[in-house]
C-alpha atoms as a PDB file:
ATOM      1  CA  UNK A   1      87.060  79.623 108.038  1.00  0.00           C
ATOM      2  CA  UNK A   2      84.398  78.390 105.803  1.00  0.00           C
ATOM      3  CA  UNK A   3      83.177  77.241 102.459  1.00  0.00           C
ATOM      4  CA  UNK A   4      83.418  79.171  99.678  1.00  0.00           C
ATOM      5  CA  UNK A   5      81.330  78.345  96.486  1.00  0.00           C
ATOM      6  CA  UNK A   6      81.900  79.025  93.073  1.00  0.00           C
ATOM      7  CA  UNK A   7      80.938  78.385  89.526  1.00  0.00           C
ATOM      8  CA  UNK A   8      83.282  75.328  88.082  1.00  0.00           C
ATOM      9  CA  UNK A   9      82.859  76.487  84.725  1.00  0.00           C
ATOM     10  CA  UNK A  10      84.164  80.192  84.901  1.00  0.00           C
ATOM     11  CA  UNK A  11      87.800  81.106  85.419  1.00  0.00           C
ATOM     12  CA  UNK A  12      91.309  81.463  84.794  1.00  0.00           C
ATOM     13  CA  UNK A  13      92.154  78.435  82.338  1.00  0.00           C
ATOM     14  CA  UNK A  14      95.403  76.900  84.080  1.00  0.00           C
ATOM     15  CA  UNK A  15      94.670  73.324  83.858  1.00  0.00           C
ATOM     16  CA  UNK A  16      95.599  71.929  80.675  1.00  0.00           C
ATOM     17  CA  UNK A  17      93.765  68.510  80.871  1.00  0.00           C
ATOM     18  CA  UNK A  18      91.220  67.378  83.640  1.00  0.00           C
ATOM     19  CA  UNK A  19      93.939  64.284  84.183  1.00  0.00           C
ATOM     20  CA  UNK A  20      95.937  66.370  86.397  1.00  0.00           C
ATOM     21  CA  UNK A  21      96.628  64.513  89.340  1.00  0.00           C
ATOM     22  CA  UNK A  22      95.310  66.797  92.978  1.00  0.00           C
ATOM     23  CA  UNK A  23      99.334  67.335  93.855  1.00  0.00           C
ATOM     24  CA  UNK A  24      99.744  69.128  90.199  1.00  0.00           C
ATOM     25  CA  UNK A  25      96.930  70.598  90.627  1.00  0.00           C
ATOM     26  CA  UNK A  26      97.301  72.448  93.636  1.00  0.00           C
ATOM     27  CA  UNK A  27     100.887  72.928  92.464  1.00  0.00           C
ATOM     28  CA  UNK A  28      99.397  74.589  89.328  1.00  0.00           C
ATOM     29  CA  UNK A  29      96.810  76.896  91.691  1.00  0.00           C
ATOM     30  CA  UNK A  30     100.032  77.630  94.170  1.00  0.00           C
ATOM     31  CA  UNK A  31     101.586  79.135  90.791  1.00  0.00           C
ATOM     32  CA  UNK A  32      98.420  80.922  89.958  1.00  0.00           C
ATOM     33  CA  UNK A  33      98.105  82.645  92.853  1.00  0.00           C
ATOM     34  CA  UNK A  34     101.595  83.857  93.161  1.00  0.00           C
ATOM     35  CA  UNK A  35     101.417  85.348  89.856  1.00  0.00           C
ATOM     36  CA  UNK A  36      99.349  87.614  91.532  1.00  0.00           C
ATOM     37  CA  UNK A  37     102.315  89.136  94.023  1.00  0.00           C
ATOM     38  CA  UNK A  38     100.978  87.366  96.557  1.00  0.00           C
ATOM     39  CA  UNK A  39     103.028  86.241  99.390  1.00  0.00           C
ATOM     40  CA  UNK A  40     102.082  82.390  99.718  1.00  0.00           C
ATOM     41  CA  UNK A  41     105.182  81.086 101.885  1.00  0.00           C
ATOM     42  CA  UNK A  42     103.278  80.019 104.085  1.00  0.00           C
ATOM     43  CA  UNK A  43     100.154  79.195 102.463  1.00  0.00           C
ATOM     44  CA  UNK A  44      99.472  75.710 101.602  1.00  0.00           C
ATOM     45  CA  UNK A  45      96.727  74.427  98.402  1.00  0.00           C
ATOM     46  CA  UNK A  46      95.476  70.984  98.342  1.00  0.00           C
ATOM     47  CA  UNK A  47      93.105  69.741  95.997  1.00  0.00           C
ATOM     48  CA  UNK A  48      89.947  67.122  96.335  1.00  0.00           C
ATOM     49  CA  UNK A  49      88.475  67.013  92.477  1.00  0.00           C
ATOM     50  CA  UNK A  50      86.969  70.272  92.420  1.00  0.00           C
ATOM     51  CA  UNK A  51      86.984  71.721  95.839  1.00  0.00           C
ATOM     52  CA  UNK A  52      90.301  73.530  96.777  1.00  0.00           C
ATOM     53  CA  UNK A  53      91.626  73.318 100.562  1.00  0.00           C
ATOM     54  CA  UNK A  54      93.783  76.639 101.652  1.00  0.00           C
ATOM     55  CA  UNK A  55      95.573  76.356 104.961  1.00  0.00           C
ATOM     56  CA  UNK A  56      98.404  78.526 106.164  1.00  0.00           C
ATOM     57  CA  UNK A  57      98.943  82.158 107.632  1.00  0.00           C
ATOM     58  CA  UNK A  58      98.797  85.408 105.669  1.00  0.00           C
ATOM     59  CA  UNK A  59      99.109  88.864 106.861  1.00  0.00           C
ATOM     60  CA  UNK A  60      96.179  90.716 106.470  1.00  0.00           C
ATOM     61  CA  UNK A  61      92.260  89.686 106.029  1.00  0.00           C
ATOM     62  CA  UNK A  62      92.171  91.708 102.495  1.00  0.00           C
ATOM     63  CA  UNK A  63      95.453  89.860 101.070  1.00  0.00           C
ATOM     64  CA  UNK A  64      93.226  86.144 102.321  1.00  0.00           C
ATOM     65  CA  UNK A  65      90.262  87.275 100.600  1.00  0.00           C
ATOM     66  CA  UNK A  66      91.998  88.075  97.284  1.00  0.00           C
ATOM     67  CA  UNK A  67      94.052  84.698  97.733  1.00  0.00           C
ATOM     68  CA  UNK A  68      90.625  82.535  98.316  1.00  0.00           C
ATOM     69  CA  UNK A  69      88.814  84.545  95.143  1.00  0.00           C
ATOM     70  CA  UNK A  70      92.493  83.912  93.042  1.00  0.00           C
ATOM     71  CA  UNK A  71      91.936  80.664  93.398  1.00  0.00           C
ATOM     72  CA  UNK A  72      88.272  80.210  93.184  1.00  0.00           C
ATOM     73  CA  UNK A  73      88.199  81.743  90.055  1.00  0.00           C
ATOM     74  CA  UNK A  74      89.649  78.810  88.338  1.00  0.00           C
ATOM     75  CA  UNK A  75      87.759  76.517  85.826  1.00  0.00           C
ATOM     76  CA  UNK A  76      87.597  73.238  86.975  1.00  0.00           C
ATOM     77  CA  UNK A  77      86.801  74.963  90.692  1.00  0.00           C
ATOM     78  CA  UNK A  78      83.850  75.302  92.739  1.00  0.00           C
ATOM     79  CA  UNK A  79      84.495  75.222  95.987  1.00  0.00           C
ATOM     80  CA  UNK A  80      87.377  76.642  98.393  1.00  0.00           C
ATOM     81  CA  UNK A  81      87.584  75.725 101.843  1.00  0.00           C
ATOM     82  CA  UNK A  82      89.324  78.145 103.938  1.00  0.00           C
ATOM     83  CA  UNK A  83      91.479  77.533 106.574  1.00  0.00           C
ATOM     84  CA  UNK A  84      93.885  80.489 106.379  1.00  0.00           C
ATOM     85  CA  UNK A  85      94.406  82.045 109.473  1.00  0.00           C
ATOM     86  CA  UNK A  86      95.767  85.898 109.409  1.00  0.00           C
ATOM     87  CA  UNK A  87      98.229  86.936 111.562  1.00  0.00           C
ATOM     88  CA  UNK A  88      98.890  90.664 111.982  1.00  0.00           C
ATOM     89  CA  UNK A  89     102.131  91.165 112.882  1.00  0.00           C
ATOM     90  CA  UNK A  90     102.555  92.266 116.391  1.00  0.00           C
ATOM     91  CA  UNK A  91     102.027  96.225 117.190  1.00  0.00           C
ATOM     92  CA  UNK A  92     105.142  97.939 117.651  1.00  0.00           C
ATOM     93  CA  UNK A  93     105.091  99.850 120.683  1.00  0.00           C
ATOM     94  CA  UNK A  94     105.897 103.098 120.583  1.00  0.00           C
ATOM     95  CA  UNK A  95     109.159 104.353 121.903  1.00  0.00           C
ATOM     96  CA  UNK A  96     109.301 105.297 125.597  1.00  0.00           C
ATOM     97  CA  UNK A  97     109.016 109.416 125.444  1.00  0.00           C
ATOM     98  CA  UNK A  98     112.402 110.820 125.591  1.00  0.00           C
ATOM     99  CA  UNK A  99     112.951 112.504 128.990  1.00  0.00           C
ATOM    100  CA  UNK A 100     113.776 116.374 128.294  1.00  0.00           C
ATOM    101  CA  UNK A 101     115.849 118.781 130.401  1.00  0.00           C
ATOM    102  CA  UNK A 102     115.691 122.202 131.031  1.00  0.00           C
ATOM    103  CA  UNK A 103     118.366 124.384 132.539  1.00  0.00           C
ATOM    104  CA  UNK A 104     117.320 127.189 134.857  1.00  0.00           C
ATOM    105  CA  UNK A 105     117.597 130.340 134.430  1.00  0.00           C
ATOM    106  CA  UNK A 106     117.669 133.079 136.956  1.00  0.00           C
ATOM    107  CA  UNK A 107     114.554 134.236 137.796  1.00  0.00           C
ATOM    108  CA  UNK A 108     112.971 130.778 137.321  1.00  0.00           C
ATOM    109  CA  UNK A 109     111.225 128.934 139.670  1.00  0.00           C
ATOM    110  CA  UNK A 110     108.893 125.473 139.390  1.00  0.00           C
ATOM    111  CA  UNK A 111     106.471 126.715 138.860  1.00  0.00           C
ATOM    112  CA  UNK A 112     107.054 129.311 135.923  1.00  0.00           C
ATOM    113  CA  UNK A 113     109.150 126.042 134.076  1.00  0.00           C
ATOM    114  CA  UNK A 114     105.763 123.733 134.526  1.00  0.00           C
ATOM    115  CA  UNK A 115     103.950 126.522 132.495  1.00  0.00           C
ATOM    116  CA  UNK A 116     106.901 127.046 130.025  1.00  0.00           C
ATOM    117  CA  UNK A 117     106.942 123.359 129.100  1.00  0.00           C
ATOM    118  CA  UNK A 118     103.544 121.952 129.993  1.00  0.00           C
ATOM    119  CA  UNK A 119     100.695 124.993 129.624  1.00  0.00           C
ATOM    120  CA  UNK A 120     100.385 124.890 133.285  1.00  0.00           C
ATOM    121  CA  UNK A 121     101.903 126.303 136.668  1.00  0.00           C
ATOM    122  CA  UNK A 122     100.288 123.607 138.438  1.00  0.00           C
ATOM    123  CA  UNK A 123     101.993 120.952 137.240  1.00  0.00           C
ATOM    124  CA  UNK A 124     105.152 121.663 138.807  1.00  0.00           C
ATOM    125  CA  UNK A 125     104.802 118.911 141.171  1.00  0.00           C
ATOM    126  CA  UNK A 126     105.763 116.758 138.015  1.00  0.00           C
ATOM    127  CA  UNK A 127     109.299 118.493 137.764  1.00  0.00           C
ATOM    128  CA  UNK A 128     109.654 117.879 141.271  1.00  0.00           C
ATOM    129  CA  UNK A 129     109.204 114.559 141.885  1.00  0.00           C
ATOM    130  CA  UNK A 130     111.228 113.615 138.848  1.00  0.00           C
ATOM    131  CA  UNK A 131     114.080 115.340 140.486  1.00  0.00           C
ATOM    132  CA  UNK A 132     113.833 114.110 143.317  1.00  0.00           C
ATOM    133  CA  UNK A 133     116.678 113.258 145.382  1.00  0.00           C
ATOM    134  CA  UNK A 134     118.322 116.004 143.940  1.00  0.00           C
ATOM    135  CA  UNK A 135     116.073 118.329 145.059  1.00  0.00           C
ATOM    136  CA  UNK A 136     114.694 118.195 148.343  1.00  0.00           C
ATOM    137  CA  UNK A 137     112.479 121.553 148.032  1.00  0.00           C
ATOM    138  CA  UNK A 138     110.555 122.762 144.868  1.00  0.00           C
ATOM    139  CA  UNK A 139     111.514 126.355 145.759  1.00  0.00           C
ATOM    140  CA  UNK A 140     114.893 125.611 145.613  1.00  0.00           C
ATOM    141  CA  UNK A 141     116.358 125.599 142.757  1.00  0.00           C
ATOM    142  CA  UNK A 142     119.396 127.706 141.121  1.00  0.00           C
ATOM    143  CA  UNK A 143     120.372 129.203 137.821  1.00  0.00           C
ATOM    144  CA  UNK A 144     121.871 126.815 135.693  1.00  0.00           C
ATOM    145  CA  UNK A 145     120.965 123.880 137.104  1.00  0.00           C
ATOM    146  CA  UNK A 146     119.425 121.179 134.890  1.00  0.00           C
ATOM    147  CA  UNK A 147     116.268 119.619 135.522  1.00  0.00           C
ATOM    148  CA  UNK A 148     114.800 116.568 134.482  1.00  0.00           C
ATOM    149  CA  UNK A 149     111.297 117.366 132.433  1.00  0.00           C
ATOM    150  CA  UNK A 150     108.961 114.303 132.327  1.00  0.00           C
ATOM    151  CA  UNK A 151     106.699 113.663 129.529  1.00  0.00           C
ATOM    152  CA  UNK A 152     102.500 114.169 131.277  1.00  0.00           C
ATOM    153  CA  UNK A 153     101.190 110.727 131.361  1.00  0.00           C
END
């Protein structure tokens, strides 16, 4: 939030006579700045002789910036007061990792899976405790069983 200043005599020409009343005025400046592609929904323009008030939400802090200079850069302007506050849309979260399976082969054993699917022997405790009831000992296991494979946290 703050005070922009600018020079009153530089600009976009949009006002057609300095009789404009504030409410066409900002009306006029709304326009101006959503000739620009700018989405001003909820952006609101009110206007004190030359200083222009800009209240609202936009999305990001370049898209505010460009709306404060679009309508700073207006003859008949020199000041903008900003009160736009952006709001980034939540992050998504990413989705939960997908659980994989595996089904054993013969000859396979905890161990030799954990380094198949995570680079290392040692973390066949992993396996095992995501199959747990269903297994009750890590060395036994059978040919084509399916096992539950856990993402490493």
């Amino acid at each position: 939030m703050g005070l922009i200043s600018f020079i009153k005599t530089a600009g976009a020409k949009i006002f057609k006579s300095e009789e404009k009343r504030e409410g066409e005025k900002a009306a006029l400046i709304l326009a101006h700045i959503k000739k620009f592609g700018f989405d001003v929904s909820s952006v609101q323009v009110a206007v004190d002789d030359e200083k222009v008030v800009l209240s609202g939400k936009v999305d990001t802090l370049a898209n505010k910036n460009k709306i404060i200079v679009t309508a700073g850069n207006i003859e008949g302007i020199s000041m903008v007061e900003d009160h736009i506050l952006v709001i980034t849309p939540p992050p998504v979260a990413p989705p939960a990792p997908e659980k994989q399976f595996y089904t054993v082969k013969k000859g396979d054993y905890l161990s030799k899976i954990a380094k198949e699917v995570y680079g290392d022997a040692k973390k066949y405790p992993v396996i095992f405790e995501a199959n747990k009831p269903m297994l009750k000992d890590p060395d036994l296991i059978y040919p084509g069983q399916v096992l539950v494979i856990p993402p490493i946290s």
